[in-house]
Structures are given as structure tokens and as C-alpha cells.
N, C-alpha and C. Protein backbone atom coordinates (compact mmCIF):
# COMPACT_ATOMS: atom_id res chain seq x y z
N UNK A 1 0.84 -1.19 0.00
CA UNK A 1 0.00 0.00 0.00
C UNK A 1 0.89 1.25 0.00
N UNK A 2 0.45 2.03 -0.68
CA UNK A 2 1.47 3.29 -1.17
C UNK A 2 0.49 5.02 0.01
N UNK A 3 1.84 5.01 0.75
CA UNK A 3 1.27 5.71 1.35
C UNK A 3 1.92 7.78 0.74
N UNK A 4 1.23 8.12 -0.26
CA UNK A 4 1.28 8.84 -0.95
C UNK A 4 0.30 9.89 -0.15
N UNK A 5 0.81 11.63 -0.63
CA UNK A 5 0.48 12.82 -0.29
C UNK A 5 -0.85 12.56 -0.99
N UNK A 6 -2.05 12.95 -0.41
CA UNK A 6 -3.25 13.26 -1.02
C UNK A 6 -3.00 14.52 -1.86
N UNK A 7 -3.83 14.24 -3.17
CA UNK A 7 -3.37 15.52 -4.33
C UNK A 7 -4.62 16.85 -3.84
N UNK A 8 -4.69 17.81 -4.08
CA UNK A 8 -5.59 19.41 -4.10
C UNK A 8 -5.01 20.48 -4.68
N UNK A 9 -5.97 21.06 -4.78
CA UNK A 9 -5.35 21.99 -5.87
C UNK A 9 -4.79 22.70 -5.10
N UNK A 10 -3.50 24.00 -5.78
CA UNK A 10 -2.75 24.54 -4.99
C UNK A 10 -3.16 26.04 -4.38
N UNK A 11 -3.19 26.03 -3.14
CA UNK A 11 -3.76 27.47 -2.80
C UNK A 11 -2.85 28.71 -3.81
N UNK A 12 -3.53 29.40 -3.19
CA UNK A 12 -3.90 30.58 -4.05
C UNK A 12 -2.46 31.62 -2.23
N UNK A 13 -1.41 32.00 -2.77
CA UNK A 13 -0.59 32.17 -1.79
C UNK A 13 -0.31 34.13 -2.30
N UNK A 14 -0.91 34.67 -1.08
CA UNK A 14 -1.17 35.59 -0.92
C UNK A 14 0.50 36.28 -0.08
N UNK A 15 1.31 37.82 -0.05
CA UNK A 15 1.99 37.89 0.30
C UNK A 15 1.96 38.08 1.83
N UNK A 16 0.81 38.04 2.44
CA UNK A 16 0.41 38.21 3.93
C UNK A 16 0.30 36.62 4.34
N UNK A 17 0.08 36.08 3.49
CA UNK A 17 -0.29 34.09 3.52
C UNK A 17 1.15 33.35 3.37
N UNK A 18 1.95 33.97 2.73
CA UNK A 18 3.16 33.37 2.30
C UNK A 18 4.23 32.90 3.10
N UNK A 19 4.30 32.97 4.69
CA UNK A 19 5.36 32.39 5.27
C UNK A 19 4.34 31.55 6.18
N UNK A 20 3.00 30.69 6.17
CA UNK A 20 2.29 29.61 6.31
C UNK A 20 2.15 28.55 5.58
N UNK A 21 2.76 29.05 3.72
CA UNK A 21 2.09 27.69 2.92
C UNK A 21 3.59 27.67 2.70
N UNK A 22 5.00 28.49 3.04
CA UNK A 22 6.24 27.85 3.06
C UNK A 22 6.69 27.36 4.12
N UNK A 23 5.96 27.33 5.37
CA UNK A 23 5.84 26.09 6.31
C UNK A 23 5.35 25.12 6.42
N UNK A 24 4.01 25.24 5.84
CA UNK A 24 3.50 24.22 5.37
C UNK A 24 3.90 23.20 4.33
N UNK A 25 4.74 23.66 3.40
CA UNK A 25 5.53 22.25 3.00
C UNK A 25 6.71 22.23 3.30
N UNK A 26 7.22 22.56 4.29
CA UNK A 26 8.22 22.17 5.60
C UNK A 26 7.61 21.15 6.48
N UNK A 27 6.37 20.76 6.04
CA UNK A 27 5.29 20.06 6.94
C UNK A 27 5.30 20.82 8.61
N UNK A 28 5.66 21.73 8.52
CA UNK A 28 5.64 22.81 10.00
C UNK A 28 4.13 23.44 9.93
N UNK A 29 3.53 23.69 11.54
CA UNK A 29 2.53 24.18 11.39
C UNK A 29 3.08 25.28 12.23
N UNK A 30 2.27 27.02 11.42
CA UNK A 30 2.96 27.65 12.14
C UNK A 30 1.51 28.94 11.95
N UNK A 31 1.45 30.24 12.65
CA UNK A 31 0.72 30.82 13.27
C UNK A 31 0.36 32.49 13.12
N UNK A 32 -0.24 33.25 12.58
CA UNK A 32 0.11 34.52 13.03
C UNK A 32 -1.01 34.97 14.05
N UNK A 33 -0.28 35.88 15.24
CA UNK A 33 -0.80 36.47 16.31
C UNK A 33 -0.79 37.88 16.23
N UNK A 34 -2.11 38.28 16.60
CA UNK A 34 -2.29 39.62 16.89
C UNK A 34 -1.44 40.19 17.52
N UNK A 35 -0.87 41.40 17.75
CA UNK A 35 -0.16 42.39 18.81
C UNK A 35 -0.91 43.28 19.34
N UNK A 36 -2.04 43.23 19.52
CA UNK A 36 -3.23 44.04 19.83
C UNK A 36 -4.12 43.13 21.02
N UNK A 37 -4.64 41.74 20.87
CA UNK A 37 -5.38 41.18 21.36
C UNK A 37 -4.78 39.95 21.91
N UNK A 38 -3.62 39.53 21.00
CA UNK A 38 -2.62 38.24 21.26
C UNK A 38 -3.74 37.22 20.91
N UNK A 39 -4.43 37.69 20.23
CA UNK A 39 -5.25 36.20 19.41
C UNK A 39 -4.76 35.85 18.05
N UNK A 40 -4.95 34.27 18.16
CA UNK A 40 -3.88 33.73 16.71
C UNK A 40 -5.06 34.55 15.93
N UNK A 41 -4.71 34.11 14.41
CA UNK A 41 -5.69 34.52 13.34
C UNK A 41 -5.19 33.18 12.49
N UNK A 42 -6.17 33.28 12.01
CA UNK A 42 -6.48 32.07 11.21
C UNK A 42 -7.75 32.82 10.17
N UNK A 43 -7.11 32.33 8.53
CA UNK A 43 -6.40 32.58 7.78
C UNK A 43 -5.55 34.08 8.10
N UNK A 44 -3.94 33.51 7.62
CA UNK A 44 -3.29 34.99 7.93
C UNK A 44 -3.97 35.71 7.15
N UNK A 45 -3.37 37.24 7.47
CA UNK A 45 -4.18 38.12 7.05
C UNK A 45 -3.70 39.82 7.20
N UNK A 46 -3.56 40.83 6.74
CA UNK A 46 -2.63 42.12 6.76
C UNK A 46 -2.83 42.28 8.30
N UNK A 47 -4.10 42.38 8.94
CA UNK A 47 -4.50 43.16 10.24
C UNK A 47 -5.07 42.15 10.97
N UNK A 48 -5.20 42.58 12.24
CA UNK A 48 -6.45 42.37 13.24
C UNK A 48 -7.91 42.47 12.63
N UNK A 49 -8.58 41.45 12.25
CA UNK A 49 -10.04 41.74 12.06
C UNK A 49 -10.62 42.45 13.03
N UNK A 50 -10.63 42.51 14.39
CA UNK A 50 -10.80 43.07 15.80
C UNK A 50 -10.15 44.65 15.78
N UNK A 51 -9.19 44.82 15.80
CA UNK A 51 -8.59 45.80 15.90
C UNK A 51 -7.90 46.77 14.72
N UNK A 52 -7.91 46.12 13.59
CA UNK A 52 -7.27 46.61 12.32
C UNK A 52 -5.92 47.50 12.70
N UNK A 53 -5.17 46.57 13.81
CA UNK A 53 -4.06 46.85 13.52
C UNK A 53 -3.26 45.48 13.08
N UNK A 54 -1.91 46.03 13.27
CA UNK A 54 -0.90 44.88 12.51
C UNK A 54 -0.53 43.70 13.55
């Protein structure tokens, strides 16, 4: 039994997204946090949805 990467299409890698999907095939899972609220965010993203800061 061939234990092979499941195939999907390739995201769409945004320059605010871009140091998650080059961890991600580091197979690293990795995070961005607010400096405002110290809540992760998930999908990265320029700002704080909450706070619209950086």
C-alpha cells in the first residue's frame, strides 16, 4: 500500500499568507498572532479583524 500525499489543488498564496504555505511544505505548522489582542488569526491576514491593527 502506497502511502502517498493526497493531491488538491494549490492554494492561491497571498503575500500576507506566504510564510504559512512555506511552512506548510516544511510540513511545519505555524501561526500569526495579533499584537493588539494576542489572538492567533487564522487565515493569515494584513490586520487584526478586531482591531485593524498589525
Amino acid at each position: 500500500m502506497s502511502e502517498d500525499k493526497p493531491t488538491r489543488l494549490a492554494p492561491i498564496v497571498t503575500p500576507d499568507a506566504k510564510f504559512f504555505w512555506e511552512a506548510a511544505d516544511r510540513e511545519e505548522l505555524v501561526c500569526q498572532r495579533s499584537r493588539a489582542t494576542g489572538e492567533f488569526l487564522f487565515p493569515p491576514r494584513p490586520m487584526c479583524p478586531d482591531t485593524h491593527s498589525v
